[in-house]
N, C-alpha and C. Protein backbone atom coordinates (compact mmCIF):
# COMPACT_ATOMS: atom_id res chain seq x y z
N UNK A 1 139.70 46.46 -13.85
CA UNK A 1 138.88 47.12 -12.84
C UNK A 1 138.30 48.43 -13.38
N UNK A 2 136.73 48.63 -12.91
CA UNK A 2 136.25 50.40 -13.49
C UNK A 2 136.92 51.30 -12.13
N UNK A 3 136.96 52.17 -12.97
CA UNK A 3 137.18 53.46 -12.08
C UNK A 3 136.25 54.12 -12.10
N UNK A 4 135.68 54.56 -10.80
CA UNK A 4 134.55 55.28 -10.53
C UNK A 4 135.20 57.26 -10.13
N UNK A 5 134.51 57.97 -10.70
CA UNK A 5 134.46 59.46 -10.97
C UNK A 5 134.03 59.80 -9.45
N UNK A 6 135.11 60.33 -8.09
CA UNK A 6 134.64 60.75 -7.48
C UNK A 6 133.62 61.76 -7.38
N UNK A 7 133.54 62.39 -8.50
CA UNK A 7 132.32 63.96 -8.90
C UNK A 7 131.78 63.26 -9.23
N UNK A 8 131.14 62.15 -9.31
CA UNK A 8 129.40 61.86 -10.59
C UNK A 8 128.99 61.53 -9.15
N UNK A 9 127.38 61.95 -10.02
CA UNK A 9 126.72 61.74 -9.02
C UNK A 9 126.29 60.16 -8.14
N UNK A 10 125.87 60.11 -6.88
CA UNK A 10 125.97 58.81 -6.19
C UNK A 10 124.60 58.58 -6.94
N UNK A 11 124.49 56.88 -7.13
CA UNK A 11 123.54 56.23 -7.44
C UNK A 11 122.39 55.89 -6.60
N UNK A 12 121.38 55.42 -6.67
CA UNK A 12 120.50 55.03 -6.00
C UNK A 12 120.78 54.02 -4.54
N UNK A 13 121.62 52.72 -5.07
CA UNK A 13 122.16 52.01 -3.94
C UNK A 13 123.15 52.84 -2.79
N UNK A 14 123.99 53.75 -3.60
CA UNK A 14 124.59 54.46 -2.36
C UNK A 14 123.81 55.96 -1.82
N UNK A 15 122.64 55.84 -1.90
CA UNK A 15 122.20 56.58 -1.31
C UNK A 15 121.35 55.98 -0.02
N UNK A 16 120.87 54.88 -0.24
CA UNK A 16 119.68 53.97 0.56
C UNK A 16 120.69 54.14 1.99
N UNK A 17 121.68 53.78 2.26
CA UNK A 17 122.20 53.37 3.35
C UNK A 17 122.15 54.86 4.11
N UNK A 18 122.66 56.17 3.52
CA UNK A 18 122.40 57.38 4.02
C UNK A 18 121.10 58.11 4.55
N UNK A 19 119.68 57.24 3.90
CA UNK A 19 118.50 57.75 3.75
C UNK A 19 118.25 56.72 4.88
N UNK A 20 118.51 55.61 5.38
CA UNK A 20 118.00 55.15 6.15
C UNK A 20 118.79 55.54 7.87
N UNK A 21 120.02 56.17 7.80
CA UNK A 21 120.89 56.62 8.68
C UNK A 21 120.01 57.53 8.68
N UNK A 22 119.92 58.59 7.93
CA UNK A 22 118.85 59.67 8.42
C UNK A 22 117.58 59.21 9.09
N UNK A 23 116.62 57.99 8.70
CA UNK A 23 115.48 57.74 9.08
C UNK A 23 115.83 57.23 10.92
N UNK A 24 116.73 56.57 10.59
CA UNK A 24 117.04 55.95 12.41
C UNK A 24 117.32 57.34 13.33
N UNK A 25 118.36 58.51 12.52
CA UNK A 25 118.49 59.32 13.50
C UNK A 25 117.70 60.06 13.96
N UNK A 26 116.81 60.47 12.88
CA UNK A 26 115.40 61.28 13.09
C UNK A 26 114.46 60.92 14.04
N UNK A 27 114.31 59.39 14.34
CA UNK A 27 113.61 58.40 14.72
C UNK A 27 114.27 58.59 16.40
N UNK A 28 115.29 58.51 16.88
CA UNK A 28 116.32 58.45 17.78
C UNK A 28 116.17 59.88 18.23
N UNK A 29 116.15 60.57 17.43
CA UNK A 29 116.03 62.12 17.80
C UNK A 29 114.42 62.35 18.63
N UNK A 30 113.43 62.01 18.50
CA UNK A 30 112.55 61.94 18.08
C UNK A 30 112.22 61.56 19.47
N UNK A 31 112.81 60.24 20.04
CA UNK A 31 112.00 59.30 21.44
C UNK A 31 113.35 60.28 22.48
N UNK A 32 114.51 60.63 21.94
CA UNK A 32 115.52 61.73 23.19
C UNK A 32 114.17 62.63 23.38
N UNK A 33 113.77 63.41 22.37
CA UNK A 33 113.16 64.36 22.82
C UNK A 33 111.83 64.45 23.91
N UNK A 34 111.06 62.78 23.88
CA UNK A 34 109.94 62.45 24.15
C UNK A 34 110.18 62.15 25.42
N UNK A 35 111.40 61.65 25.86
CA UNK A 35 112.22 61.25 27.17
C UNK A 35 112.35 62.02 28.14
N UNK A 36 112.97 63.59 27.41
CA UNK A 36 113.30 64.76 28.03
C UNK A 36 112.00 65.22 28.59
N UNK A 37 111.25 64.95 27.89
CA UNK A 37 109.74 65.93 27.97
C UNK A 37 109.52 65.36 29.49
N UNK A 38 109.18 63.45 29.52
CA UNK A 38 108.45 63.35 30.49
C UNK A 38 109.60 63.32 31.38
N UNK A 39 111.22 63.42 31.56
CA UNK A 39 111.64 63.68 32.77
C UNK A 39 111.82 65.05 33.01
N UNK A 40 111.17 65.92 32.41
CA UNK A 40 111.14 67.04 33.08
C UNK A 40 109.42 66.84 33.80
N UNK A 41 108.51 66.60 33.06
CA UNK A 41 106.95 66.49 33.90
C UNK A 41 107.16 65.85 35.30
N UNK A 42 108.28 64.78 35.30
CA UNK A 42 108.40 63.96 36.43
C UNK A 42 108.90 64.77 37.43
N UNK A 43 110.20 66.07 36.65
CA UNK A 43 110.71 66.65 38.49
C UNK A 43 110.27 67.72 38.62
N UNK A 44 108.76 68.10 37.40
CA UNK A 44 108.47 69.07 38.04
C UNK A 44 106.62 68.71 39.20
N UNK A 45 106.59 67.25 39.04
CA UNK A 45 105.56 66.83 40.15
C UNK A 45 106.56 66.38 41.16
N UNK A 46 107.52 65.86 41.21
CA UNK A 46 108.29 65.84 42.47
C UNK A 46 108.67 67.06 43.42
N UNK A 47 108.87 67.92 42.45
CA UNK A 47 109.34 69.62 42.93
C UNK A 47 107.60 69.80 43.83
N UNK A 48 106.97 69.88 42.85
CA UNK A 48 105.88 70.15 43.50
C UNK A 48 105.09 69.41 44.69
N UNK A 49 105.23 68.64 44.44
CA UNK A 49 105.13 67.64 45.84
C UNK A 49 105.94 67.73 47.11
N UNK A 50 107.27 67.43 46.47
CA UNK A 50 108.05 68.70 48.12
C UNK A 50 107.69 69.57 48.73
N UNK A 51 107.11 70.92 47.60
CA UNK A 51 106.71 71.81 48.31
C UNK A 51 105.58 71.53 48.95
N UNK A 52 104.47 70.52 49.15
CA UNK A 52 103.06 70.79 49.46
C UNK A 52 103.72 69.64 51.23
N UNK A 53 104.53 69.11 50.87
CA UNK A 53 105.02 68.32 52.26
C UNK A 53 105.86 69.40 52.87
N UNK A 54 106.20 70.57 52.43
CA UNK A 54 107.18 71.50 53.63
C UNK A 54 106.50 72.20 54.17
């Protein structure tokens, strides 16, 4: 069996799986934020709509 050098540097294949974890989270990060946006637009026409019915 090889023994692999925990200090050397990671290779190309073990990097792909990290680079694509980053791409999904970024991605994921990305539509939370787009989510937040329009449920805040949403309670702030509901807010506003209350007020024009009181």
């Amino acid at each position: 069996p090889t023994q692999e050098c925990v200090f050397s540097e990671p290779t190309d294949n073990e990097l792909q799986p990290n680079r694509r974890s980053s791409i999904v989270l970024h991605l994921v990060s990305h539509e939370q934020s787009k989510w937040r946006k329009q449920v805040q637009q949403q309670r702030q026409s509901v807010y506003s709509r209350h007020e024009l019915l009181n």
